[in-house]
C-alpha atoms as a PDB file:
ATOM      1  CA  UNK A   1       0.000   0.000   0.000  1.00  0.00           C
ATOM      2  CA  UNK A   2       1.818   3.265  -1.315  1.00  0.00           C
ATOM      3  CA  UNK A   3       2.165   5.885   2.010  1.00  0.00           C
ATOM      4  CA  UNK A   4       1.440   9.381   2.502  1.00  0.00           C
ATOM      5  CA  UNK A   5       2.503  11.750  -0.135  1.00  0.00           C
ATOM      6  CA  UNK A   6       4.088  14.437   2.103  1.00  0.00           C
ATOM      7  CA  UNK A   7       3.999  18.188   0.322  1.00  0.00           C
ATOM      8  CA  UNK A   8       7.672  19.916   1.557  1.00  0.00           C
ATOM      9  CA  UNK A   9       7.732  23.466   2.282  1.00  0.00           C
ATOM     10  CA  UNK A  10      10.302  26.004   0.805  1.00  0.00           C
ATOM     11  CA  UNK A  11      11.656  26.758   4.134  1.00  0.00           C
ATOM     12  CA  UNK A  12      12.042  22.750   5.424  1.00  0.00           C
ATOM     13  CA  UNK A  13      13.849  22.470   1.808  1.00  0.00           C
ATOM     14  CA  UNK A  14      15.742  24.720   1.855  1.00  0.00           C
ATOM     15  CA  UNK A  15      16.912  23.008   6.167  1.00  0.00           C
ATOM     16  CA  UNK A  16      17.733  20.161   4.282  1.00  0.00           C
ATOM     17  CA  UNK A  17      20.014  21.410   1.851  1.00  0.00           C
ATOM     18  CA  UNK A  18      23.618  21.341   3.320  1.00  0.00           C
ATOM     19  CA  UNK A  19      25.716  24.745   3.370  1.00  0.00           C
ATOM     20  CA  UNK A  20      27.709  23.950   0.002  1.00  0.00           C
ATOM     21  CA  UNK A  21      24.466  22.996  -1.346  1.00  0.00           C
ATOM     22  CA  UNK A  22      26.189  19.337  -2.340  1.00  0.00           C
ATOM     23  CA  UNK A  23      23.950  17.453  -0.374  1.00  0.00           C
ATOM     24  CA  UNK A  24      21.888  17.143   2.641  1.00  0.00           C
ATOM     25  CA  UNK A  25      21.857  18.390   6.621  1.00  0.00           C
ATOM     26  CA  UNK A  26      21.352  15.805   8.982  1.00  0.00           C
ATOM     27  CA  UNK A  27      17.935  16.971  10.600  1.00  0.00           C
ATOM     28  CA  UNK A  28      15.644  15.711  13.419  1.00  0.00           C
ATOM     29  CA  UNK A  29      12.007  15.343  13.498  1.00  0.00           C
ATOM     30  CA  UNK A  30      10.736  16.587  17.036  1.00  0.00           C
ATOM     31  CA  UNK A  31       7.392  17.660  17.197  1.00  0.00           C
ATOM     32  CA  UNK A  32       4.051  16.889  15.010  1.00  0.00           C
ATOM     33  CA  UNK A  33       1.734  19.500  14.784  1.00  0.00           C
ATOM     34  CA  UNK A  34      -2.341  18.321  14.417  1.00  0.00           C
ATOM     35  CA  UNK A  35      -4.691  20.315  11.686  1.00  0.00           C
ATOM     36  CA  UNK A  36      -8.151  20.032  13.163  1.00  0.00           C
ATOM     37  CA  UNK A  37      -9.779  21.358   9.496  1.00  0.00           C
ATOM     38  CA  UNK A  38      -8.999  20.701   6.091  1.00  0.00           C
ATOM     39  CA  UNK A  39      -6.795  23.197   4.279  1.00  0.00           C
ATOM     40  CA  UNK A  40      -5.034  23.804   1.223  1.00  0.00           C
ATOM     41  CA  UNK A  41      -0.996  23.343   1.311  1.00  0.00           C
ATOM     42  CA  UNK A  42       1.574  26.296   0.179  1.00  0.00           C
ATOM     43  CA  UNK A  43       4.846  25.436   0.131  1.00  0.00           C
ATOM     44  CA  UNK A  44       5.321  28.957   1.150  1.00  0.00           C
ATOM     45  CA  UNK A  45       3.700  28.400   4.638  1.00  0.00           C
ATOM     46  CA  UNK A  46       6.097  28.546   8.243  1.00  0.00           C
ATOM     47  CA  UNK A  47       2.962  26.962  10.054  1.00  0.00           C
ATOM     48  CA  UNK A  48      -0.194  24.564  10.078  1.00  0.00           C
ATOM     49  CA  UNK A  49      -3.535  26.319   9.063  1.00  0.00           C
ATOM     50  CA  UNK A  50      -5.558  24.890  11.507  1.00  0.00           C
ATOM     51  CA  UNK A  51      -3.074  23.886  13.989  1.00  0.00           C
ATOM     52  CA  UNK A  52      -4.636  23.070  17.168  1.00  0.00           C
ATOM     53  CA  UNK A  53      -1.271  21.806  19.063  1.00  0.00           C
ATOM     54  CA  UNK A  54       2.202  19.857  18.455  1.00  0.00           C
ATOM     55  CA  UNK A  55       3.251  16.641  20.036  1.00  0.00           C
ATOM     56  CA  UNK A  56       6.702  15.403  20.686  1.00  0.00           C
ATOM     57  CA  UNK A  57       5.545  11.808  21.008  1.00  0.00           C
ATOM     58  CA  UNK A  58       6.621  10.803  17.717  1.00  0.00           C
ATOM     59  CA  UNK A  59       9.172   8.015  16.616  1.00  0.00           C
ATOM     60  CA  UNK A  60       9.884   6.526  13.291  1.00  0.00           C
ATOM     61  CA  UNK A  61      13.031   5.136  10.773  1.00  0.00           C
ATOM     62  CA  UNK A  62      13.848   5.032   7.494  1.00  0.00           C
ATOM     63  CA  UNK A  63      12.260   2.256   5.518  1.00  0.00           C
ATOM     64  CA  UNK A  64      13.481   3.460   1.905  1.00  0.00           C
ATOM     65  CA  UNK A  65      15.104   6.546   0.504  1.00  0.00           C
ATOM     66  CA  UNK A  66      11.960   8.242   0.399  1.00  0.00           C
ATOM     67  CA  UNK A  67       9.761   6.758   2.837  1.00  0.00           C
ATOM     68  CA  UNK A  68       9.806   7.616   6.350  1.00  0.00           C
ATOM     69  CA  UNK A  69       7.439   4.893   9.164  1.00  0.00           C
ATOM     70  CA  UNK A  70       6.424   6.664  11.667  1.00  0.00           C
ATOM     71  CA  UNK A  71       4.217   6.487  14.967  1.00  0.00           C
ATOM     72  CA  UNK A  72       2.465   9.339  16.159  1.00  0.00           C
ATOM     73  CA  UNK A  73       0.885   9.447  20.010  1.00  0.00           C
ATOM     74  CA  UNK A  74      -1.356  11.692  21.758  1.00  0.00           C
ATOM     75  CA  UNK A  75      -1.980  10.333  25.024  1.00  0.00           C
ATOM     76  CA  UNK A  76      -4.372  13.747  26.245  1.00  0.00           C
ATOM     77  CA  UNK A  77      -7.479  14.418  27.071  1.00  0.00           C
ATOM     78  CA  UNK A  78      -8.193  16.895  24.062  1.00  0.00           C
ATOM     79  CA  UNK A  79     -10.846  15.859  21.598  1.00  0.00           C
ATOM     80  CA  UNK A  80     -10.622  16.603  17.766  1.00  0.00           C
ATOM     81  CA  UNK A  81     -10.805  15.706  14.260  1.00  0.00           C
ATOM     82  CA  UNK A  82      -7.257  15.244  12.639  1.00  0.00           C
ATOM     83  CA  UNK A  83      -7.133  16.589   9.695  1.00  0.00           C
ATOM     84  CA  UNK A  84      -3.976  16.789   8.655  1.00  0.00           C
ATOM     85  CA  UNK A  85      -0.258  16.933   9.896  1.00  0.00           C
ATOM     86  CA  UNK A  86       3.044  19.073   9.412  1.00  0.00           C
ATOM     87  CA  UNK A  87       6.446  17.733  10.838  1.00  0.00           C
ATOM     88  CA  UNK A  88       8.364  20.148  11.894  1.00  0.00           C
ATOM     89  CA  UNK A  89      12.477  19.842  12.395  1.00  0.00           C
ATOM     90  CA  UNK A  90      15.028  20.535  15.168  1.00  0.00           C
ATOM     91  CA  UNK A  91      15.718  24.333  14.218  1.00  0.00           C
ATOM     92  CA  UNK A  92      11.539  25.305  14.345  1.00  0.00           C
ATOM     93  CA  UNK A  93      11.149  24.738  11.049  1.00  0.00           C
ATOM     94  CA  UNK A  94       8.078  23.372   9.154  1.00  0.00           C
ATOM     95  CA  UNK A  95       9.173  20.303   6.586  1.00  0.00           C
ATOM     96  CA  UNK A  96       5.868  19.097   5.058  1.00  0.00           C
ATOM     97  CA  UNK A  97       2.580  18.340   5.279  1.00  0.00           C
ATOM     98  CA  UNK A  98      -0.179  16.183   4.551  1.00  0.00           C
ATOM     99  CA  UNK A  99      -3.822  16.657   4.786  1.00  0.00           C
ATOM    100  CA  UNK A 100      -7.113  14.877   3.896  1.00  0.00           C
ATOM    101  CA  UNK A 101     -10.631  16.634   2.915  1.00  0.00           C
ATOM    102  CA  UNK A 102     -11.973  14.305   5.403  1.00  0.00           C
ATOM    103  CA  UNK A 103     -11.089  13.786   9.125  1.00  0.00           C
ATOM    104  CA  UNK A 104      -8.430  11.291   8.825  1.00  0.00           C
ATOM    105  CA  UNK A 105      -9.336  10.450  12.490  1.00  0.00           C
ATOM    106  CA  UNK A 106     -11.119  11.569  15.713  1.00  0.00           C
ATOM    107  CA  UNK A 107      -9.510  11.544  19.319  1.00  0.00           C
ATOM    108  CA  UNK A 108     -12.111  11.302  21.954  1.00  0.00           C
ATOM    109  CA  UNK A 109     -10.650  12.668  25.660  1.00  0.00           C
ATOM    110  CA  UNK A 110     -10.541   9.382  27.185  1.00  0.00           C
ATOM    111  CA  UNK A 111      -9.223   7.831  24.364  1.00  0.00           C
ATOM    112  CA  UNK A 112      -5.054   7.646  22.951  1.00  0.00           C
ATOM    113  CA  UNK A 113      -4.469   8.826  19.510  1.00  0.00           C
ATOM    114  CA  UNK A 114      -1.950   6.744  18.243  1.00  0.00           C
ATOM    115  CA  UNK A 115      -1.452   7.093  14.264  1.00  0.00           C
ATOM    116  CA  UNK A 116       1.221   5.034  12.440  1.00  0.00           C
ATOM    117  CA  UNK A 117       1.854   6.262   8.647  1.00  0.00           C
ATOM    118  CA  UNK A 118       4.404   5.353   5.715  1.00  0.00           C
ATOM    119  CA  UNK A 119       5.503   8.747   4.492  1.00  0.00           C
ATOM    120  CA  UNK A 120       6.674   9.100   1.397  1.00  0.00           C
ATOM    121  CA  UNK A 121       8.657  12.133   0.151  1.00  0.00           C
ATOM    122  CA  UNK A 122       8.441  12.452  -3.800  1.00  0.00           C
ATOM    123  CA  UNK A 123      11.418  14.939  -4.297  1.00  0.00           C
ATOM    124  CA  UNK A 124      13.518  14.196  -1.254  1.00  0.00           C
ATOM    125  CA  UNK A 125      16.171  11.770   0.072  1.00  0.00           C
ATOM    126  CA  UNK A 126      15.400  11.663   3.655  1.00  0.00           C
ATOM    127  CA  UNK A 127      17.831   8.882   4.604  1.00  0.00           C
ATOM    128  CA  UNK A 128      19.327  11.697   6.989  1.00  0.00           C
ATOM    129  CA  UNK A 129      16.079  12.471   8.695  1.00  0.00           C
ATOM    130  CA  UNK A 130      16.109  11.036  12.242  1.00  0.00           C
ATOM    131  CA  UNK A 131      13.352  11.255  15.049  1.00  0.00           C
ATOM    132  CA  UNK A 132      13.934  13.008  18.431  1.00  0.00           C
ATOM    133  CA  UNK A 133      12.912  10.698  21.432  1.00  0.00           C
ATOM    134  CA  UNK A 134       9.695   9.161  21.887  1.00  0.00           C
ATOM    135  CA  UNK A 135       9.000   7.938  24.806  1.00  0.00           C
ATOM    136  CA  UNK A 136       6.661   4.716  23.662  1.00  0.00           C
ATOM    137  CA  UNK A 137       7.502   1.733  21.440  1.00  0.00           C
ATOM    138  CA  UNK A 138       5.076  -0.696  19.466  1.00  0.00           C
ATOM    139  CA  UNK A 139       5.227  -3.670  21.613  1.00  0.00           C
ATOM    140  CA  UNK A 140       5.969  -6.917  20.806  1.00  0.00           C
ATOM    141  CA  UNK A 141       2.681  -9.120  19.649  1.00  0.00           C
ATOM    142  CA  UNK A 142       1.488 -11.882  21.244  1.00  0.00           C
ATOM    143  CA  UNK A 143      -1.502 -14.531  21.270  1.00  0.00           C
ATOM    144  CA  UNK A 144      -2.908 -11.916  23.989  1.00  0.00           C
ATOM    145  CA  UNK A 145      -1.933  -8.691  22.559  1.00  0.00           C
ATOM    146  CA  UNK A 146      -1.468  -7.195  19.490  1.00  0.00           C
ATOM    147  CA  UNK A 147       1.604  -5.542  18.624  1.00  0.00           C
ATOM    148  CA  UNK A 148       4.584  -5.941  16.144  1.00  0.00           C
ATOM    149  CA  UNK A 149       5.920  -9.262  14.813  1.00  0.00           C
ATOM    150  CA  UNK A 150       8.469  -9.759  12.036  1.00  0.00           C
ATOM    151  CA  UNK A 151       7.082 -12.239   9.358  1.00  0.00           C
ATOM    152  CA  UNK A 152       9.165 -15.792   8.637  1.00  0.00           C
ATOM    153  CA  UNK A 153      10.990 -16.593   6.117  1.00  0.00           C
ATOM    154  CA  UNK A 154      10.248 -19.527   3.808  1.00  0.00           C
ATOM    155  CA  UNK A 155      13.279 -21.594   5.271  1.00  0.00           C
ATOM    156  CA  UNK A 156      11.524 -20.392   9.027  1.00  0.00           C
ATOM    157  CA  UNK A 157       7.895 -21.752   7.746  1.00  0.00           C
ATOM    158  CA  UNK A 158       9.545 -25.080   6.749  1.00  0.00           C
ATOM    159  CA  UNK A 159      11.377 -25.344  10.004  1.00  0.00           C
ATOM    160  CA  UNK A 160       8.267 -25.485  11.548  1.00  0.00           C
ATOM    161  CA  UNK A 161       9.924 -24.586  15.054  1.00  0.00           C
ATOM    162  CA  UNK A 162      10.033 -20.759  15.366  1.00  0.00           C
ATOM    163  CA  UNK A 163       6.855 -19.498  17.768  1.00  0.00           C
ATOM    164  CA  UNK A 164       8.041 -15.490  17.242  1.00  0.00           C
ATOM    165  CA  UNK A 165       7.308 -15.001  14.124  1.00  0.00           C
ATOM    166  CA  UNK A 166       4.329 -14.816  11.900  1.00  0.00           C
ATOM    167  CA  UNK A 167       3.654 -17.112   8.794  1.00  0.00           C
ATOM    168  CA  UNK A 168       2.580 -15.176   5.106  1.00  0.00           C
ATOM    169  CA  UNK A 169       0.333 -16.838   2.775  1.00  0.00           C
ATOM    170  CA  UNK A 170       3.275 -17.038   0.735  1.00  0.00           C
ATOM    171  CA  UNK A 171       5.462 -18.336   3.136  1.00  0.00           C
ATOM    172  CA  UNK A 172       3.140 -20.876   3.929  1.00  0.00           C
ATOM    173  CA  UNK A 173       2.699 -21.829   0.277  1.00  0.00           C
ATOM    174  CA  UNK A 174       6.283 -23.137   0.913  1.00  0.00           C
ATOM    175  CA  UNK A 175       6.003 -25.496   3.617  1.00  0.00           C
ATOM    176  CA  UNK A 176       5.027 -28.428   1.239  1.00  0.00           C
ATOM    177  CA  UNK A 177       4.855 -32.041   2.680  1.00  0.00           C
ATOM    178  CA  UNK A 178       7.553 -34.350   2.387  1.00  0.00           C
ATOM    179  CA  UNK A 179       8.445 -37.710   3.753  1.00  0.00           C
ATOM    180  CA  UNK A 180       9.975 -35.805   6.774  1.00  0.00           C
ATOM    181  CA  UNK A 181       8.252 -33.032   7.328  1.00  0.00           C
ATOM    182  CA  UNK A 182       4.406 -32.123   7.518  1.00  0.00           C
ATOM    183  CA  UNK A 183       2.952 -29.537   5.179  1.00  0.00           C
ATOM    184  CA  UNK A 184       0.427 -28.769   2.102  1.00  0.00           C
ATOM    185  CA  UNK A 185      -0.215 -31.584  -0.051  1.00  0.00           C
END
């Protein structure tokens, strides 16, 4: 499933580019601010229409040279429709932005807002964009919980003997009976 198109601003291009203008600046993602009404993106813009507040809950990596995973929390008692989103760097400044015409999703004040979102950045490498600290973490799944689990190889799914990771249609496809092992027929 292709991620989030993020729109970059003039001024969080312009952080990026490094002072000989040969490559990029190493830059941290800190804070996420939350649109709480649709709006229309200029790359000319410093801040969020719409911007109800920033959060510095946010952790993510580098999954390709331009796509960014990331986890966004909001563990207050504010209620809103989110909107849309602008990441905003270590020096103040506003990178991007994304936004939907439709409320993306609604945080209720007993409830935690936690959003996780494949980024992808069109006209940037952002292999030098890291993520300030976040104090949460996806935790591991389990029978009892849900959480994160790393899927098995086709040599794991044969084995047969791995109980931490999960098993892919495909993977499964591979585990084919033989004389000494069980499997698909």
């Amino acid at each position: 499933m292709p991620g989030a198109i993020i729109n970059i601003t003039d001024a969080g291009r312009a952080a990026l580019v490094n002072g000989d203008h040969t490559g990029t600046n190493a830059r941290k993602i800190v804070q996420v601010g939350f649109a709480t009404a649709a709006f229309v993106f200029d790359p000319a813009m410093k801040v969020m229409p719409n911007e109800l507040k920033r959060v510095s809950t946010v952790g993510g990596e580098n999954v390709a040279a331009d796509t960014i995973h990331a986890t966004i929390r909001d563990d207050s008692a504010d209620q809103f429709k989110l909107y849309g989103f602008g990441l905003y760097l270590d020096n103040g400044v506003l990178l991007g932005a994304y936004c939907e015409q439709s409320p993306i999703m609604e945080k209720s004040p007993v409830a935690m807002l936690m959003l996780a979102v494949d980024m992808v950045f069109k006209t940037l490498d952002v292999t030098k964009l890291t993520f300030g600290d976040a104090n949460f973490t996806n935790p591991p799944a389990t029978t009892e919980r849900q959480g994160v689990v790393e899927l098995a190889t086709n040599q794991e799914t044969q084995d047969g003997t791995d109980a931490q990771r999960a098993v892919t249609p495909a993977s499964l496809n591979s585990r084919t009976a033989a004389e000494a092992r069980t499997g698909l027929v």
